[in-house]
C-alpha atoms as a PDB file:
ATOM      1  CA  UNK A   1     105.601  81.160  79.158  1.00  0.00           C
ATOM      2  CA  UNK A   2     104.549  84.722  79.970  1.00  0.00           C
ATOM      3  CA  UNK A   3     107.531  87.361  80.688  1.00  0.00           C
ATOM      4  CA  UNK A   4     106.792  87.893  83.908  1.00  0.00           C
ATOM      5  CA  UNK A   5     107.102  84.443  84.395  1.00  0.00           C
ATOM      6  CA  UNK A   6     110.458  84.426  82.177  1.00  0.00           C
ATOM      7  CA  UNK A   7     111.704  87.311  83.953  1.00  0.00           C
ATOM      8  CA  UNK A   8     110.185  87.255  87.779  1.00  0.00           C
ATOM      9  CA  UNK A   9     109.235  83.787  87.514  1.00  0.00           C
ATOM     10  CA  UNK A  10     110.466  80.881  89.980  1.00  0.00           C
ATOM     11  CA  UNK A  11     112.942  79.880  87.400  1.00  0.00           C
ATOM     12  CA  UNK A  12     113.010  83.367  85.950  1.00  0.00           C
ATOM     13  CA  UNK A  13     116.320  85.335  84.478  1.00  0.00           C
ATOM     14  CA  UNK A  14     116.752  87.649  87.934  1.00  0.00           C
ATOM     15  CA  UNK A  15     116.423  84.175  90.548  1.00  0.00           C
ATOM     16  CA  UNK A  16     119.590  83.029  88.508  1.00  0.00           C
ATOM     17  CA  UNK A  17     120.977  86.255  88.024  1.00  0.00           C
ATOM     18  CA  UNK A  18     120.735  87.110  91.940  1.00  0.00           C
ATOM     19  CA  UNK A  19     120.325  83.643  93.534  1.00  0.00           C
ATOM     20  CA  UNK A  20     122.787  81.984  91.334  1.00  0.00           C
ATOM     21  CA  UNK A  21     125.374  84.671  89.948  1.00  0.00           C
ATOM     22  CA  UNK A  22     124.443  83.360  86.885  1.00  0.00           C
ATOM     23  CA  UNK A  23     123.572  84.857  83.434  1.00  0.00           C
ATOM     24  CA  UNK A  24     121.351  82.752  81.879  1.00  0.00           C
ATOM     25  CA  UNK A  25     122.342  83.574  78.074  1.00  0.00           C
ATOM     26  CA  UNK A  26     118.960  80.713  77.339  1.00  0.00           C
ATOM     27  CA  UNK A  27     116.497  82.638  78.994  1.00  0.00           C
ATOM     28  CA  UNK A  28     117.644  86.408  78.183  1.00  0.00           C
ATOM     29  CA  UNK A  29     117.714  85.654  74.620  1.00  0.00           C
ATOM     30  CA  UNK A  30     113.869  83.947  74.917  1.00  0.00           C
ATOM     31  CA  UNK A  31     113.350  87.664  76.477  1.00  0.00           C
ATOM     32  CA  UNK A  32     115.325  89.944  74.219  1.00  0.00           C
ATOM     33  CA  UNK A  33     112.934  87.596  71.415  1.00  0.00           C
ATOM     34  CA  UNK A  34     109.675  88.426  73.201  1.00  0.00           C
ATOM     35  CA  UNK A  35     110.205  91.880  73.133  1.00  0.00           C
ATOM     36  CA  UNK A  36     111.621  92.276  69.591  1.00  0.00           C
ATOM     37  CA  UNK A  37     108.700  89.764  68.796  1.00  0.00           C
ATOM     38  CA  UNK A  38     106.119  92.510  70.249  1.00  0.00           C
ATOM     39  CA  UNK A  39     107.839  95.788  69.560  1.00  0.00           C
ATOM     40  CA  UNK A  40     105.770  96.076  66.293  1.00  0.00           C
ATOM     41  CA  UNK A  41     102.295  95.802  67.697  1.00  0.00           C
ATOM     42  CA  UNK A  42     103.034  97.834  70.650  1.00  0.00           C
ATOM     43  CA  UNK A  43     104.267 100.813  68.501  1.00  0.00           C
ATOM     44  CA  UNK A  44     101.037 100.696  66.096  1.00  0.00           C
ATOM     45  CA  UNK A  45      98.814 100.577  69.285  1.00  0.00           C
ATOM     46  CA  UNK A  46     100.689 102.811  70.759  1.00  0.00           C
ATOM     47  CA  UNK A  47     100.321 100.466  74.259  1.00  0.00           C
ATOM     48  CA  UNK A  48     102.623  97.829  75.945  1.00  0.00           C
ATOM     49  CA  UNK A  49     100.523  95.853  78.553  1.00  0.00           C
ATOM     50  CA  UNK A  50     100.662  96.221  82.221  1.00  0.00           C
ATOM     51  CA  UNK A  51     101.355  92.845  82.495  1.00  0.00           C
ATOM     52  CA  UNK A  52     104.696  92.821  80.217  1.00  0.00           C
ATOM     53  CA  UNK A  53     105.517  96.388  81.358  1.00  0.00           C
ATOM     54  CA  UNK A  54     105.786  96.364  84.524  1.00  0.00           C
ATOM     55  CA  UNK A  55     108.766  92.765  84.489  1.00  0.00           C
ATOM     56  CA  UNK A  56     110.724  94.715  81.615  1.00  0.00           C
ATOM     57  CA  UNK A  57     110.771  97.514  84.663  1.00  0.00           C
ATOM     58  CA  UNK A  58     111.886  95.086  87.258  1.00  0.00           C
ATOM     59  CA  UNK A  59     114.286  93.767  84.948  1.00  0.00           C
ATOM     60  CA  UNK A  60     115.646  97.041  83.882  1.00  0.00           C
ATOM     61  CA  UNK A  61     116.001  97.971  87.621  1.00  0.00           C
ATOM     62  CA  UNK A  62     117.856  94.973  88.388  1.00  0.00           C
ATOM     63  CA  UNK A  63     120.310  94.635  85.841  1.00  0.00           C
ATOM     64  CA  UNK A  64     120.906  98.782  86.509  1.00  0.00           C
ATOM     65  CA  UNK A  65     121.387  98.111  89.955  1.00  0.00           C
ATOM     66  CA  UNK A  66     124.660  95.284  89.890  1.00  0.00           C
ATOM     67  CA  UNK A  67     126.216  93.252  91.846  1.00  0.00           C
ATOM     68  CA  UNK A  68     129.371  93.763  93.976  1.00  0.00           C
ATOM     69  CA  UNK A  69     129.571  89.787  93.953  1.00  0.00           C
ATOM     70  CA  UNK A  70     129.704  89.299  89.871  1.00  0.00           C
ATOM     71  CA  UNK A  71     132.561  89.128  87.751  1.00  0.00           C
ATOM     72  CA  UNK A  72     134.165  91.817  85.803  1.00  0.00           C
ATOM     73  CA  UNK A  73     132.616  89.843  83.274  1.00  0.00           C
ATOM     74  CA  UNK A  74     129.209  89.361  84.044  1.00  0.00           C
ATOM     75  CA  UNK A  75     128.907  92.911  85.118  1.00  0.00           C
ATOM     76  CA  UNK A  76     130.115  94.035  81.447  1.00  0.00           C
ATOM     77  CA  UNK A  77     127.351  91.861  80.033  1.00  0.00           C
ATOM     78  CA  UNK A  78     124.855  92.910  82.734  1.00  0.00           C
ATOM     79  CA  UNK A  79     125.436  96.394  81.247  1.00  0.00           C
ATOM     80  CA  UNK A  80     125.137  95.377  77.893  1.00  0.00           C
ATOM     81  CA  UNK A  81     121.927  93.769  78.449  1.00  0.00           C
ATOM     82  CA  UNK A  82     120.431  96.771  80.007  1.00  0.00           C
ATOM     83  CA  UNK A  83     121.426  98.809  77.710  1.00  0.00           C
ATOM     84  CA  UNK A  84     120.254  96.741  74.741  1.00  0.00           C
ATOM     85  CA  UNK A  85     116.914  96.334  76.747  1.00  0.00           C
ATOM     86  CA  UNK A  86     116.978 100.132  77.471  1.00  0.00           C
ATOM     87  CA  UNK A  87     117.062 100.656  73.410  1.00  0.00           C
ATOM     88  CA  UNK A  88     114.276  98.459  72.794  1.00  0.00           C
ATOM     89  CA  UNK A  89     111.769 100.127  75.238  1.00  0.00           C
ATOM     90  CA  UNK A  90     113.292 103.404  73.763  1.00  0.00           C
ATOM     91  CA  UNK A  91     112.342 102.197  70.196  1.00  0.00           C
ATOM     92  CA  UNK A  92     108.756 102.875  71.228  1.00  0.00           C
ATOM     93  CA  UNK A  93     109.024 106.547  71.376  1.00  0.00           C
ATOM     94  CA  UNK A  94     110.057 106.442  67.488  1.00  0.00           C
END
């Protein structure tokens, strides 16, 4: 499954997150894994794709923007996820 598709997908992480109120723990984690998984090779090109770019921006802009109709909860791990994301992408510049 491409991240786009894991992400922005029919069954992707923001449908459930926005159509569902639901944080799919399953499908972040096969996200949070795809990026640690590609990390490496994007720092030694110096290049992340277009096509895995521009979902981790949609996702980023998502989970930044909330929800008035999620838990206290879900909105602390909404921000935790972001921010974990955030560090990742950040991890580039290193």
């Amino acid at each position: 499954m491409s991240l786009s598709d894991m992400i922005v997908g029919e069954n992707g992480f923001l449908v459930e997150l926005h159509c569902h109120n639901s944080f799919n723990e399953r499908i972040y984690a096969e996200i949070t894994d795809y990026l640690r998984g590609h990390l490496p090779e994007w720092k030694s090109t110096g290049f992340m794709p277009v096509a895995d770019a521009v979902p981790v921006f949609h996702l980023i802009d998502e989970l930044a923007g909330g929800s008035r109709f999620w838990s206290e909860e879900m909105g602390l791990r909404v921000e935790d996820a972001v921010l974990e994301i955030l560090e990742m992408v950040d991890s580039l510049e290193e």
